[in-house]
N, C-alpha and C. Protein backbone atom coordinates (compact mmCIF):
# COMPACT_ATOMS: atom_id res chain seq x y z
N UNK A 1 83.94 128.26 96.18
CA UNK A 1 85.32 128.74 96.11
C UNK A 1 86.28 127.64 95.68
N UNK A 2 85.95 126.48 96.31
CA UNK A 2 86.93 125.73 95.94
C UNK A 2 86.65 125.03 94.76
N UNK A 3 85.58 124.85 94.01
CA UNK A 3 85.22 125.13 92.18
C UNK A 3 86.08 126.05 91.27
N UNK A 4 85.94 127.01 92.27
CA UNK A 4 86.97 128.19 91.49
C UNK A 4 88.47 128.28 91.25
N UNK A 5 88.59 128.17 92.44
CA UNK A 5 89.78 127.69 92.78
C UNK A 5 90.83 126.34 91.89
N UNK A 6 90.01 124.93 91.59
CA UNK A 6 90.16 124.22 90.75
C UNK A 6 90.49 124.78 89.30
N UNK A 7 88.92 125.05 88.99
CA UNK A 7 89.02 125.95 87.42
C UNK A 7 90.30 127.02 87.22
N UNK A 8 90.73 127.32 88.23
CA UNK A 8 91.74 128.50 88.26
C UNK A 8 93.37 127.88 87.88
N UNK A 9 93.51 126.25 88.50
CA UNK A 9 94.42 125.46 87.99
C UNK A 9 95.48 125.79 89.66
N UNK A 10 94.77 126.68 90.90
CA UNK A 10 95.07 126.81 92.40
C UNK A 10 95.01 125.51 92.96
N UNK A 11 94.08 124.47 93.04
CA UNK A 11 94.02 123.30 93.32
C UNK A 11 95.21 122.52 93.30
N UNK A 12 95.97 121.64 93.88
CA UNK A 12 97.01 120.73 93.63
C UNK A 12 95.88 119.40 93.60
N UNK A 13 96.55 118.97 92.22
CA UNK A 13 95.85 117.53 92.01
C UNK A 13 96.61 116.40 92.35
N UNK A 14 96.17 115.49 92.80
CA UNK A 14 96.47 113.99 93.17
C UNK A 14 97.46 113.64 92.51
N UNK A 15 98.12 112.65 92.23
CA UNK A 15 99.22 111.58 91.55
C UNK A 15 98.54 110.71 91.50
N UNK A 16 98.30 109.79 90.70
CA UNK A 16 97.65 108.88 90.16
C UNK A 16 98.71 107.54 89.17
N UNK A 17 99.50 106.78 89.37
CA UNK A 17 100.40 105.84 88.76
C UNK A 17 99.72 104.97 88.35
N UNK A 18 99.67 104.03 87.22
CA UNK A 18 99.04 103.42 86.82
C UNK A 18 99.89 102.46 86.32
N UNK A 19 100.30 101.45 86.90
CA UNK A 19 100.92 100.11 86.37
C UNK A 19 100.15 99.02 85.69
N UNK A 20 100.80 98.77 84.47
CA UNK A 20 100.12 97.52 83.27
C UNK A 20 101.21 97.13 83.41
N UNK A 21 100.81 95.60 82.24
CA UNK A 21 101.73 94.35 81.59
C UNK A 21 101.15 93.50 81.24
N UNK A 22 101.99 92.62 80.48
CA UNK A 22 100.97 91.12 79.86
C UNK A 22 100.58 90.72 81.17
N UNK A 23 100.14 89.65 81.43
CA UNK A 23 99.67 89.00 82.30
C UNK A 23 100.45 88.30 82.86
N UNK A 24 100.77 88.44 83.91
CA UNK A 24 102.05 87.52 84.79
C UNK A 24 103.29 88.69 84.82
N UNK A 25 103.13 89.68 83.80
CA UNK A 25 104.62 90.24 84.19
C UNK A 25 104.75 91.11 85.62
N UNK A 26 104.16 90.78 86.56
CA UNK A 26 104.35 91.49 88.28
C UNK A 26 103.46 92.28 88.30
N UNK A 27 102.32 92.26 87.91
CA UNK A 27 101.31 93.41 88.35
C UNK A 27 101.32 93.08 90.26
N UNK A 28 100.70 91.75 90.45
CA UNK A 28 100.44 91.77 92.03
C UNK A 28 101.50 92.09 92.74
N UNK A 29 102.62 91.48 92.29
CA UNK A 29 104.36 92.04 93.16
C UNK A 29 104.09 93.38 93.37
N UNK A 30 104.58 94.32 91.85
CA UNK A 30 104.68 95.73 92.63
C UNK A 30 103.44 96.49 93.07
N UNK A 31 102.48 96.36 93.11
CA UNK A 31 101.20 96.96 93.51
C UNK A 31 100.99 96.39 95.15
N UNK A 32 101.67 95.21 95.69
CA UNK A 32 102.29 95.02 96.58
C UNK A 32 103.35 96.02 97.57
N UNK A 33 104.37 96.41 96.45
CA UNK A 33 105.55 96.97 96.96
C UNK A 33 105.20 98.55 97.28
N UNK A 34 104.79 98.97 96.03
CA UNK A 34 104.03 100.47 96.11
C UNK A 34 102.94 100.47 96.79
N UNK A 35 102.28 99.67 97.45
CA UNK A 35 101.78 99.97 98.50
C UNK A 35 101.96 99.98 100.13
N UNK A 36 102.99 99.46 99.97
CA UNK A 36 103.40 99.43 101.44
C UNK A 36 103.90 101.29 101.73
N UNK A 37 103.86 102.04 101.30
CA UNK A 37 104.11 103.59 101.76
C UNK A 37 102.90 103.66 102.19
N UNK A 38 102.96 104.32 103.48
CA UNK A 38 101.95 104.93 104.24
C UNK A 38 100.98 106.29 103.54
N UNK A 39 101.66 106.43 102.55
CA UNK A 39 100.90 107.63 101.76
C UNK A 39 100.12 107.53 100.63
N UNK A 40 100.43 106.44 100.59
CA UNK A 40 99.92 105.98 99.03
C UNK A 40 98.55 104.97 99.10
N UNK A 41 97.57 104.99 98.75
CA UNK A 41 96.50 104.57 98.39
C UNK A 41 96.65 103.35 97.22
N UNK A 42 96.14 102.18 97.40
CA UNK A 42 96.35 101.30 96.56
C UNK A 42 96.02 100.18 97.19
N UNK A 43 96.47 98.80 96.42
CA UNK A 43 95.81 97.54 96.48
C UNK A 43 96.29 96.87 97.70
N UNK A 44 95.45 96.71 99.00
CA UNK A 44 96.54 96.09 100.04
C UNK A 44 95.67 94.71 100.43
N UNK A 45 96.78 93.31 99.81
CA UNK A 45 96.24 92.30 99.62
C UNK A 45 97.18 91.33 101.25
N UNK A 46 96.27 91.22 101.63
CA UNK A 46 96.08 90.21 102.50
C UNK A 46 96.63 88.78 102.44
N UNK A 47 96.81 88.06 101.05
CA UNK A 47 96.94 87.30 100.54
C UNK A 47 98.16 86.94 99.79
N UNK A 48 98.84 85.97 99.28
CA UNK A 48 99.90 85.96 98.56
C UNK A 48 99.35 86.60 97.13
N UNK A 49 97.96 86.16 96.63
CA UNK A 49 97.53 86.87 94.91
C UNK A 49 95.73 86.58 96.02
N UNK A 50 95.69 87.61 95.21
CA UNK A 50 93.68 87.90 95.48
C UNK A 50 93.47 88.09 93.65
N UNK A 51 92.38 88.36 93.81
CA UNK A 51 91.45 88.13 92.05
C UNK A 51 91.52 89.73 92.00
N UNK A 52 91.57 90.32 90.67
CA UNK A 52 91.60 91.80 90.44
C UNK A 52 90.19 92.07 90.12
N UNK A 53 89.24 91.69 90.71
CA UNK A 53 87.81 92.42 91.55
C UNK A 53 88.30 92.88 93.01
N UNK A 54 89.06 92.61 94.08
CA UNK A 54 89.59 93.45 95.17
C UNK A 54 90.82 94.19 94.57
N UNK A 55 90.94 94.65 93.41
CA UNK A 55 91.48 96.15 93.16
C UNK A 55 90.70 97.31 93.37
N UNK A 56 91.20 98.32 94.13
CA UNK A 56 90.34 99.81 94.79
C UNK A 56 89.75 100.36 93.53
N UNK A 57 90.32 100.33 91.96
CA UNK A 57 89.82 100.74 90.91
C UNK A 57 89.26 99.47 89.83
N UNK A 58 88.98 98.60 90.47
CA UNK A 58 88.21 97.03 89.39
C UNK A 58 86.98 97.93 89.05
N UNK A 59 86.08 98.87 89.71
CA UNK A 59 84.76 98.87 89.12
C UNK A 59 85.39 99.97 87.83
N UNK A 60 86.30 100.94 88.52
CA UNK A 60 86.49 101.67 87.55
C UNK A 60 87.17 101.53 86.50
N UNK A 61 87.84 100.24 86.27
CA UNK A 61 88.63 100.09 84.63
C UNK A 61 86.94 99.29 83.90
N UNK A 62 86.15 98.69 84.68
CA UNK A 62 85.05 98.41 84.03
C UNK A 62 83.82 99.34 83.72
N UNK A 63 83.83 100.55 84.69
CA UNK A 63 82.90 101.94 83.83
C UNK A 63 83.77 102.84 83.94
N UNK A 64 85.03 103.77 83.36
CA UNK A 64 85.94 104.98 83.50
C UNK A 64 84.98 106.46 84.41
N UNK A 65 83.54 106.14 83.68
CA UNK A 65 82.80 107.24 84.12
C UNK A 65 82.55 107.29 85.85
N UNK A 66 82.78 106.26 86.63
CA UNK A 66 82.54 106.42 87.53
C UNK A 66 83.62 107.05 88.36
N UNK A 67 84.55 107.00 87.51
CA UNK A 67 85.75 107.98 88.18
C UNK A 67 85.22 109.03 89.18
N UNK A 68 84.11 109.75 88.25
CA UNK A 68 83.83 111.25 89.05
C UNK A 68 83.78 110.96 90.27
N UNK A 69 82.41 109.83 90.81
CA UNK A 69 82.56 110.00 92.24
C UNK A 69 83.42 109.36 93.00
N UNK A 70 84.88 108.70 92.28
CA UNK A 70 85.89 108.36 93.36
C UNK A 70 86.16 109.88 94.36
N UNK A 71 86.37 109.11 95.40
CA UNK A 71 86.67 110.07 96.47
C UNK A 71 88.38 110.47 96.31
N UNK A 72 89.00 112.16 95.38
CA UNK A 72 89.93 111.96 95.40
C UNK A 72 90.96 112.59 96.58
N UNK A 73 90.29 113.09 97.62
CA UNK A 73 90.61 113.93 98.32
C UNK A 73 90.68 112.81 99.73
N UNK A 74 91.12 111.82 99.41
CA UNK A 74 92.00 110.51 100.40
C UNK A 74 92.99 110.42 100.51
N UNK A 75 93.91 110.95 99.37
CA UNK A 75 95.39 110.70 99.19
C UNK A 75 95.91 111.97 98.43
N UNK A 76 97.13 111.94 98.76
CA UNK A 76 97.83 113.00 97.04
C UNK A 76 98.18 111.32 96.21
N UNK A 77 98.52 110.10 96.72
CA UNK A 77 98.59 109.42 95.98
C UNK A 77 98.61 108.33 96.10
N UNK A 78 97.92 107.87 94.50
CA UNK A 78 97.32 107.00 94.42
C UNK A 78 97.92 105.54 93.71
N UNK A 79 97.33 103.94 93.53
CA UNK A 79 97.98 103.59 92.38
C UNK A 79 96.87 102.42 92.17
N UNK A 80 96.84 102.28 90.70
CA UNK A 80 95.85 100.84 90.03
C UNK A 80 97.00 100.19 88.98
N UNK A 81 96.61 98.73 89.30
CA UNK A 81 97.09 98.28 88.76
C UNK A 81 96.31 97.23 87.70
N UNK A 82 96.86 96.67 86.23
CA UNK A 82 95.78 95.88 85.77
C UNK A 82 96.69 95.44 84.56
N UNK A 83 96.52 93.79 84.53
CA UNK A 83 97.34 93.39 83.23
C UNK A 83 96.43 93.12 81.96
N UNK A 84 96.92 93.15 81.17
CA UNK A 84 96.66 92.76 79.84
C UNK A 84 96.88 91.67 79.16
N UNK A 85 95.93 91.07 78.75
CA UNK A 85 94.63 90.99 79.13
C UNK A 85 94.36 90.54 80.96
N UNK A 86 93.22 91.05 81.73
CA UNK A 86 92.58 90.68 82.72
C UNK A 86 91.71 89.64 82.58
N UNK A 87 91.16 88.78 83.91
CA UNK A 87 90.04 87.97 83.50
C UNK A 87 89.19 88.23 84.53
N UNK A 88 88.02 87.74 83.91
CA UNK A 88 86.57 88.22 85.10
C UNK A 88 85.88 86.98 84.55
N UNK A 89 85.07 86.39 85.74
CA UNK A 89 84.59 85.73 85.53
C UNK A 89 84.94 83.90 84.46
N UNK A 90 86.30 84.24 84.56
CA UNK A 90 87.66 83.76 83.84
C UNK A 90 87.47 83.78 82.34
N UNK A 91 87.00 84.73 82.18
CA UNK A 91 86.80 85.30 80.57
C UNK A 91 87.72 86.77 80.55
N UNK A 92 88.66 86.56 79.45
CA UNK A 92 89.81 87.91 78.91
C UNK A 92 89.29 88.90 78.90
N UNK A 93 89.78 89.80 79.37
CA UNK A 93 88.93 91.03 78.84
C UNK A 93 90.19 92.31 79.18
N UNK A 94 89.91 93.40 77.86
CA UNK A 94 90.89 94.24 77.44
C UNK A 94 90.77 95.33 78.16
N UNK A 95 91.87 95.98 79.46
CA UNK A 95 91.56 97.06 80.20
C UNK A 95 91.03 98.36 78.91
N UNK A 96 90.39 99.16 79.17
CA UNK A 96 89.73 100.30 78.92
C UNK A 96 90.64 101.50 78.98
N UNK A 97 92.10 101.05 78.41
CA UNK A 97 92.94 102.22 78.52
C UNK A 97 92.70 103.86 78.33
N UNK A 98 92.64 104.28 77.15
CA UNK A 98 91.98 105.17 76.51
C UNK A 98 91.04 106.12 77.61
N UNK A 99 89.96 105.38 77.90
CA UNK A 99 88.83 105.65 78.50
C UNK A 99 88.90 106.34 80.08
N UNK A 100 90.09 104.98 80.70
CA UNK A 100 90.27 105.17 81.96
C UNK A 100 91.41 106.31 82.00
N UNK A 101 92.25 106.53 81.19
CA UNK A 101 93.33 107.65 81.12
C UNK A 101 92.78 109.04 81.05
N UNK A 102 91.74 109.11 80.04
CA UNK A 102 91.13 110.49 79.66
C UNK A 102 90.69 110.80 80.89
N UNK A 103 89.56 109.91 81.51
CA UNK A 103 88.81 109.99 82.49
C UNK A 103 89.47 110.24 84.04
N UNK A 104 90.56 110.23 84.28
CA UNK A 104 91.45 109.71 85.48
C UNK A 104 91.89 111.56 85.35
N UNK A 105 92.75 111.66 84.29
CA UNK A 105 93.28 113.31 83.95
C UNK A 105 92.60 114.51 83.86
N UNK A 106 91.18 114.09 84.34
CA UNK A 106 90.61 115.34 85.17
C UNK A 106 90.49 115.17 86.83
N UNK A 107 90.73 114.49 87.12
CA UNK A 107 90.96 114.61 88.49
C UNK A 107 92.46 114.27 89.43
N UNK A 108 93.41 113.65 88.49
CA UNK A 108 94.41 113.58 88.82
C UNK A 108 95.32 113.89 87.76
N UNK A 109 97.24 113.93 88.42
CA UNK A 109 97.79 113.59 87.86
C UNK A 109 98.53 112.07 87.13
N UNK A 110 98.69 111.70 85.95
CA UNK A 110 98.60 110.43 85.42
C UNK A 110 99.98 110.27 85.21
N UNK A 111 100.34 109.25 85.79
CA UNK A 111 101.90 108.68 85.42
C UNK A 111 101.36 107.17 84.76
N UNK A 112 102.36 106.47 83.97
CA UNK A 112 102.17 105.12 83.81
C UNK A 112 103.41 104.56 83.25
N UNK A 113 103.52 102.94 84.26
CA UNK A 113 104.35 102.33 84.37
C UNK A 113 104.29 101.14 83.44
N UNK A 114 105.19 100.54 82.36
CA UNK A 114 104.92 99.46 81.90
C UNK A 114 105.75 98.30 82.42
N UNK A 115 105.33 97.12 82.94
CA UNK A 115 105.87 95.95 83.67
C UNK A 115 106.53 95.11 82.55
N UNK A 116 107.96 94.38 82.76
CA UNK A 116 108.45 93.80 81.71
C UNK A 116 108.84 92.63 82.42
N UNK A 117 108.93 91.74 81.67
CA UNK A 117 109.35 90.30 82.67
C UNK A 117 110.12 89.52 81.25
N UNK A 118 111.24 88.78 81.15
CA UNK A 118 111.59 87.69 80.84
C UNK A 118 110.76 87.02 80.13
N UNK A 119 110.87 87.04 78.60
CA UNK A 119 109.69 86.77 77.46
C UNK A 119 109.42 85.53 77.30
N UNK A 120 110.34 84.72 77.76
CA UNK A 120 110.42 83.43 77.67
C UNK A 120 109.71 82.84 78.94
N UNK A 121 109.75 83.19 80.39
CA UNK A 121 109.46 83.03 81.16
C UNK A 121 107.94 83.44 81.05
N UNK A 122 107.52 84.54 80.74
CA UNK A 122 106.06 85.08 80.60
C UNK A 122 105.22 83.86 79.76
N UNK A 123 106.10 83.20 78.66
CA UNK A 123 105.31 82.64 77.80
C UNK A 123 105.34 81.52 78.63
N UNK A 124 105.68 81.03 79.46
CA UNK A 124 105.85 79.66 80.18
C UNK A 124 104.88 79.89 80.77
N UNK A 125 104.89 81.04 82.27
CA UNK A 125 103.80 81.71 82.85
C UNK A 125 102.17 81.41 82.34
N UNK A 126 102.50 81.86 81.39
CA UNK A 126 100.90 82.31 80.47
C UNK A 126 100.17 81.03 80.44
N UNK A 127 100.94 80.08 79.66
CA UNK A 127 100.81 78.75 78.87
C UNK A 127 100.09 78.24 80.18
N UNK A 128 100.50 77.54 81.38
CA UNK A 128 100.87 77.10 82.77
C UNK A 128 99.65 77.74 83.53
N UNK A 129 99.89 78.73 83.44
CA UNK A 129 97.60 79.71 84.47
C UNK A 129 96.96 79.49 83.18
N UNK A 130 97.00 79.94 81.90
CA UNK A 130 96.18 80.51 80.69
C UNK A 130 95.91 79.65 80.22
N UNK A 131 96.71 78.78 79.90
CA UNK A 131 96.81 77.77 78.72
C UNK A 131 96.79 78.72 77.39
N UNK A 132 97.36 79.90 77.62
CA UNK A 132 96.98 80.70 75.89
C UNK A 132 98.45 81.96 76.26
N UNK A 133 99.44 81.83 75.22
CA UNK A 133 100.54 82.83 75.48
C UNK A 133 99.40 84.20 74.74
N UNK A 134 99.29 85.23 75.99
CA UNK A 134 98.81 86.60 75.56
C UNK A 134 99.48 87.45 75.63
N UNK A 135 100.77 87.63 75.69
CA UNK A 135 101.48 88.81 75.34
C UNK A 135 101.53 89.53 74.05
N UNK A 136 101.14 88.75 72.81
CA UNK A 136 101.12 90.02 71.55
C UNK A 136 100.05 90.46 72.04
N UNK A 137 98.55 89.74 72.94
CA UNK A 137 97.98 90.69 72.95
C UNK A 137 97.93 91.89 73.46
N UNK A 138 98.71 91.79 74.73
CA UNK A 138 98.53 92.43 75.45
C UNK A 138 99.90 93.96 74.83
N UNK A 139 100.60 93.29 73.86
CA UNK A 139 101.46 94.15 72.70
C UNK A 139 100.86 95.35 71.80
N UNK A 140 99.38 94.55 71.19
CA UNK A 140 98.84 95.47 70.69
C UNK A 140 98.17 96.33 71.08
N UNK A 141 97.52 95.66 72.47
CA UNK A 141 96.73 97.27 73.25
C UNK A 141 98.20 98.05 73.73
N UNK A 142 99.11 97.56 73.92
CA UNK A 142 100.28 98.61 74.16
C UNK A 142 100.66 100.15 73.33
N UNK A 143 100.37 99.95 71.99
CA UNK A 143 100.59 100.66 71.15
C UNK A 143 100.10 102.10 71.37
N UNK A 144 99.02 101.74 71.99
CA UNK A 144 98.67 103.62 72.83
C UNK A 144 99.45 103.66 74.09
N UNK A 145 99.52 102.82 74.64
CA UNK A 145 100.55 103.50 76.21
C UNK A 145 101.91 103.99 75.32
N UNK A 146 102.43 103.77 74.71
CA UNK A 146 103.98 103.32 74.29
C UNK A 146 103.83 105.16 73.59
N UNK A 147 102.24 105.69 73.66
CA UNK A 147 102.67 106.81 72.91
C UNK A 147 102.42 108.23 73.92
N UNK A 148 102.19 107.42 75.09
CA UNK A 148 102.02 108.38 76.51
C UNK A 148 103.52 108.53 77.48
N UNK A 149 104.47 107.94 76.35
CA UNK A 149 105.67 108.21 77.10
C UNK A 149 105.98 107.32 78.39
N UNK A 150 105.46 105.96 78.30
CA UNK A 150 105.70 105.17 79.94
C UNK A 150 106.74 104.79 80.76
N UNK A 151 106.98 105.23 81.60
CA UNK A 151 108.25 104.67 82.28
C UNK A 151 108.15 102.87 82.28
N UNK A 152 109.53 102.14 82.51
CA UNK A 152 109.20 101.11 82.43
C UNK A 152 110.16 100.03 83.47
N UNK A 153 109.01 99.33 84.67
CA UNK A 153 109.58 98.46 85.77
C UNK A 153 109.99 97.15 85.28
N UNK A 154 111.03 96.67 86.10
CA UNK A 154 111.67 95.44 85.25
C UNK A 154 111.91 94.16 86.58
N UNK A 155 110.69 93.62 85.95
CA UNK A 155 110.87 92.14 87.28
C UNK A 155 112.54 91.77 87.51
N UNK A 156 112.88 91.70 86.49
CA UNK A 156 114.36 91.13 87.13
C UNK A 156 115.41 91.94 87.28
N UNK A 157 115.23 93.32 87.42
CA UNK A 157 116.01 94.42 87.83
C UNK A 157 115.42 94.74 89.36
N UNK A 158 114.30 94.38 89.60
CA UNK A 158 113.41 94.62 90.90
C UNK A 158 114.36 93.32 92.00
N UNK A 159 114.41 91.77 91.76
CA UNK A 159 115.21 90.93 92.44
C UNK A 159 116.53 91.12 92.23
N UNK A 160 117.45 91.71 91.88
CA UNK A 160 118.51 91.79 91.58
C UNK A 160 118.58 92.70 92.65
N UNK A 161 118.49 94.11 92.68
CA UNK A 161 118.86 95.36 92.89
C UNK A 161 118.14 96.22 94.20
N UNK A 162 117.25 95.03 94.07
CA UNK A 162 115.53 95.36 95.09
C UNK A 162 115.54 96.96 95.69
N UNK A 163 116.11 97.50 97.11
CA UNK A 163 115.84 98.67 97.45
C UNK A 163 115.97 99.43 96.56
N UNK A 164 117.68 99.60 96.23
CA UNK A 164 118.43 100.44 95.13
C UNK A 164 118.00 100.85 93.72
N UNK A 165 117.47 99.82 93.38
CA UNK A 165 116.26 99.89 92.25
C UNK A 165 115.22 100.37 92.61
N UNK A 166 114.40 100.32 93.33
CA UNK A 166 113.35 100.92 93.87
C UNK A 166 113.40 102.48 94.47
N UNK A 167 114.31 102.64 94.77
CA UNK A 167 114.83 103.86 95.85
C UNK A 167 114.76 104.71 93.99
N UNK A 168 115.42 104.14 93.06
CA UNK A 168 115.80 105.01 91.57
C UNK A 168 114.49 105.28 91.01
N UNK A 169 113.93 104.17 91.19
CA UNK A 169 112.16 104.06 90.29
C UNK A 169 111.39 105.38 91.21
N UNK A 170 111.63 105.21 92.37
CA UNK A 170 110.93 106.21 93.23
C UNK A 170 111.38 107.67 92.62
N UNK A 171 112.65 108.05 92.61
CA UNK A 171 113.33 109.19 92.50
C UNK A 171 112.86 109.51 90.89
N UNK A 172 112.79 108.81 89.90
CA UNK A 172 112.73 109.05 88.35
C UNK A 172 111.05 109.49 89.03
N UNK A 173 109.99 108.57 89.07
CA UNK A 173 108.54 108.86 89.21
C UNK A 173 108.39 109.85 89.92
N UNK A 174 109.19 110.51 91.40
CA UNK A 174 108.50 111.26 92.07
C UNK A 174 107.19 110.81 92.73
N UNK A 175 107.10 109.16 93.29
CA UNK A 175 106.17 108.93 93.73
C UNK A 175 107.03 108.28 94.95
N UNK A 176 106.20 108.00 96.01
CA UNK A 176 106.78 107.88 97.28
C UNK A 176 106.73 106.26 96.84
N UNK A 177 108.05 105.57 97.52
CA UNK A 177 108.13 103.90 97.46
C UNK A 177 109.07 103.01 98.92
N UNK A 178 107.96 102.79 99.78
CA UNK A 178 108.82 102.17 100.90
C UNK A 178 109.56 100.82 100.64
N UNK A 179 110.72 101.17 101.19
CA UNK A 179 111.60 99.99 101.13
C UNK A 179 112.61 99.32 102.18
N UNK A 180 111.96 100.20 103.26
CA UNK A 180 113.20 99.78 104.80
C UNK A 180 111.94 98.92 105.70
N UNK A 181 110.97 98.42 105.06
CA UNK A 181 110.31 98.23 106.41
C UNK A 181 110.26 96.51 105.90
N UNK A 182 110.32 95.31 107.39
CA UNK A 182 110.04 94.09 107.09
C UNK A 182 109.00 93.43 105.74
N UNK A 183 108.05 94.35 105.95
CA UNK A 183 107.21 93.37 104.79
C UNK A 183 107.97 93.57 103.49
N UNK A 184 108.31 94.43 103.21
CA UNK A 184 109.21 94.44 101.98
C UNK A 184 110.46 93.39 102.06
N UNK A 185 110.98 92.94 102.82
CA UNK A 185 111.83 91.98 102.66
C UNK A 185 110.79 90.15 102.32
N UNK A 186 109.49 90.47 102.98
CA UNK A 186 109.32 89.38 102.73
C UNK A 186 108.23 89.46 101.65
N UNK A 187 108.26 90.44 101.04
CA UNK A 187 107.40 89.88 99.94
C UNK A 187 108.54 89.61 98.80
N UNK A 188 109.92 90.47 98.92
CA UNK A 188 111.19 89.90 97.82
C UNK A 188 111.74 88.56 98.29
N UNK A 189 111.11 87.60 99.37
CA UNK A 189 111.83 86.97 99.85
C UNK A 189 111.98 85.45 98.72
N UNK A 190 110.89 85.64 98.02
CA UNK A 190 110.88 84.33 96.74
C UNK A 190 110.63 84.70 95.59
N UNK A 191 111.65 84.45 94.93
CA UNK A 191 111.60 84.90 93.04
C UNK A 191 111.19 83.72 92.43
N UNK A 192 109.39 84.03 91.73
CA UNK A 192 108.99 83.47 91.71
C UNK A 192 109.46 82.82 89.98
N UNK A 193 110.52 83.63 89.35
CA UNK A 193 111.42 82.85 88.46
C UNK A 193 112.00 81.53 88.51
N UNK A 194 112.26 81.33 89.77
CA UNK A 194 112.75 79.98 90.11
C UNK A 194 112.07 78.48 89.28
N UNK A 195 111.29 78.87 89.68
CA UNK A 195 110.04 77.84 88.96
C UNK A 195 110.39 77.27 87.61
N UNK A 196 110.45 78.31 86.69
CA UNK A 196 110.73 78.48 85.45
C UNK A 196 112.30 78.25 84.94
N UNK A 197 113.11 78.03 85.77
CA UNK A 197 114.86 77.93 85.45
C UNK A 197 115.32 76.33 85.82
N UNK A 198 115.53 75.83 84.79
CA UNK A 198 116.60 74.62 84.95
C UNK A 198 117.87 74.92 84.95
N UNK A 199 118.36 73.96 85.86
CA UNK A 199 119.84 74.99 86.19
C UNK A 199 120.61 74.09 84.64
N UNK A 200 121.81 74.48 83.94
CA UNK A 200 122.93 73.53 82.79
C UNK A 200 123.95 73.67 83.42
N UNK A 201 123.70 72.27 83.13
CA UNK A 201 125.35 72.23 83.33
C UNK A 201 126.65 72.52 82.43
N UNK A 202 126.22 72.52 81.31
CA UNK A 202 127.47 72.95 80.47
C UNK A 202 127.16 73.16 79.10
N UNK A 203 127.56 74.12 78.53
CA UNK A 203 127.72 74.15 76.87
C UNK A 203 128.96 74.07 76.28
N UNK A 204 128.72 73.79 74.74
CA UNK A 204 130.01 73.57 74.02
C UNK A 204 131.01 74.61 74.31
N UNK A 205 130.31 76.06 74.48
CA UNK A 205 131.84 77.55 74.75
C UNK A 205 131.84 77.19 76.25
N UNK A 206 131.49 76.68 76.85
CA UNK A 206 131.72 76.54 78.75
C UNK A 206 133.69 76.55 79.03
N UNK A 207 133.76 75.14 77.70
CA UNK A 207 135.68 74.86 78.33
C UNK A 207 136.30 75.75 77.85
N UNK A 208 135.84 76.42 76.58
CA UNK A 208 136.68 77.72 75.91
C UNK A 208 136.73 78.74 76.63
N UNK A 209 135.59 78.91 77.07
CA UNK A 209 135.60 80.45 78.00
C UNK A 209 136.35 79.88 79.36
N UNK A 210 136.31 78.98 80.00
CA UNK A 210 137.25 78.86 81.41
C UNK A 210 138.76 78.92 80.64
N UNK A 211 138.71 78.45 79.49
CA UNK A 211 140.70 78.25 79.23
C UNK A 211 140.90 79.59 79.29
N UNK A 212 139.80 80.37 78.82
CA UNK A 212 140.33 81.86 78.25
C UNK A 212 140.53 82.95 79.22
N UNK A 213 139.39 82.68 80.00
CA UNK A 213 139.19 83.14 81.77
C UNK A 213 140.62 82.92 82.79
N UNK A 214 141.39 81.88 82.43
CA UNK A 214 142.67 81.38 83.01
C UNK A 214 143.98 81.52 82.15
N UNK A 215 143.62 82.08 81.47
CA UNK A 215 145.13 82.44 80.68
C UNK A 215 145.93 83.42 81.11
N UNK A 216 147.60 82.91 81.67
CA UNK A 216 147.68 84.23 82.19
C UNK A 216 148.39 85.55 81.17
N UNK A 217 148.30 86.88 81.50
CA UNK A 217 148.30 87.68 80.28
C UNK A 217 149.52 88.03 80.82
């Protein structure tokens, strides 16, 4: 019956979110954040960063087919996360978009999120873990998400705006996103931008714009 029932389109299927990005642009942050809802199924790391072999779906961006026997009847929802390029075994390797999307949309519903970070900062990022800036690559496997319609999370709209932003991302997705409880304050508690920012002290428009800022009208 409940075969039938499925085939019949009676079944309510899962939610399934799927967050990418180059590498460094916040995969571990929000797969972090979206998991702290009690409803949601996803990556719950122990750790400040763990290796993406303890992702709940690592075997499955490496065979899509094994999807079938994920158990989907754990959650209405779910989330994987995985940047572009990943490394295993600290060798690159290109998530299985295509494969894992087709494969995922018979048993769930598929949302997907694209992660954006500060291009300049990413390439610092990259250079600094990678020693190799991979964001065109991770540009050109984009070219099929970009045609699945992706919503898109923004590291520095996430520290800026944190709940309020999140509370909107939640409401646009229709996916549940906790944001009143302590661990969420302390995983926003360090922007890990910092790193990457020398503070200036001054440019040539600095005295023009204060004269102009003080003029009275």
């Amino acid at each position: 019956l409940e075969l039938l029932a499925e085939s019949l389109g009676m079944v309510e299927k899962s939610n399934l979110l799927i967050i990418t990005g180059p590498q460094g642009s916040g995969n571990h942050l929000f797969s972090k954040l979206f998991n702290l809802h009690p409803d949601v199924y996803g990556w719950d790391m122990e750790k400040y960063w763990v290796g993406h072999h303890t992702e709940p779906f690592s075997e499955y961006w490496t065979d899509p087919s094994k999807l079938e026997y994920f158990n989907w009847g754990q959650s209405n929802y779910y989330i994987t996360s995985i940047s572009c390029p990943y490394f295993k075994f600290k060798n690159p390797q290109i998530p299985k978009y295509k494969e894992f999307i087709e494969e995922a949309k018979k048993y769930s519903n598929i949302k997907i999120a694209l992660l954006g970070r500060d291009s300049s900062i990413l390439t610092y990022q990259q250079m600094r873990v990678r020693k190799k800036h991979t964001t065109p690559i991770a540009f050109k496997e984009f070219e099929y998400i970009h045609t699945l319609n992706p919503y898109y999370l923004s590291f520095e709209l996430l520290f800026l705006y944190k709940q309020n932003y999140l509370k909107k991302v939640s409401n646009d997705l229709q996916f549940p996103i906790e944001t009143m409880s302590k661990k969420f304050e302390e995983i926003l508690r360090k922007n890990s931008n910092h790193k990457y920012i020398k503070y200036l002290l001054h440019t040539e428009l600095d005295k023009d714009m204060y004269i102009s800022s003080h003029v009275e009208s």
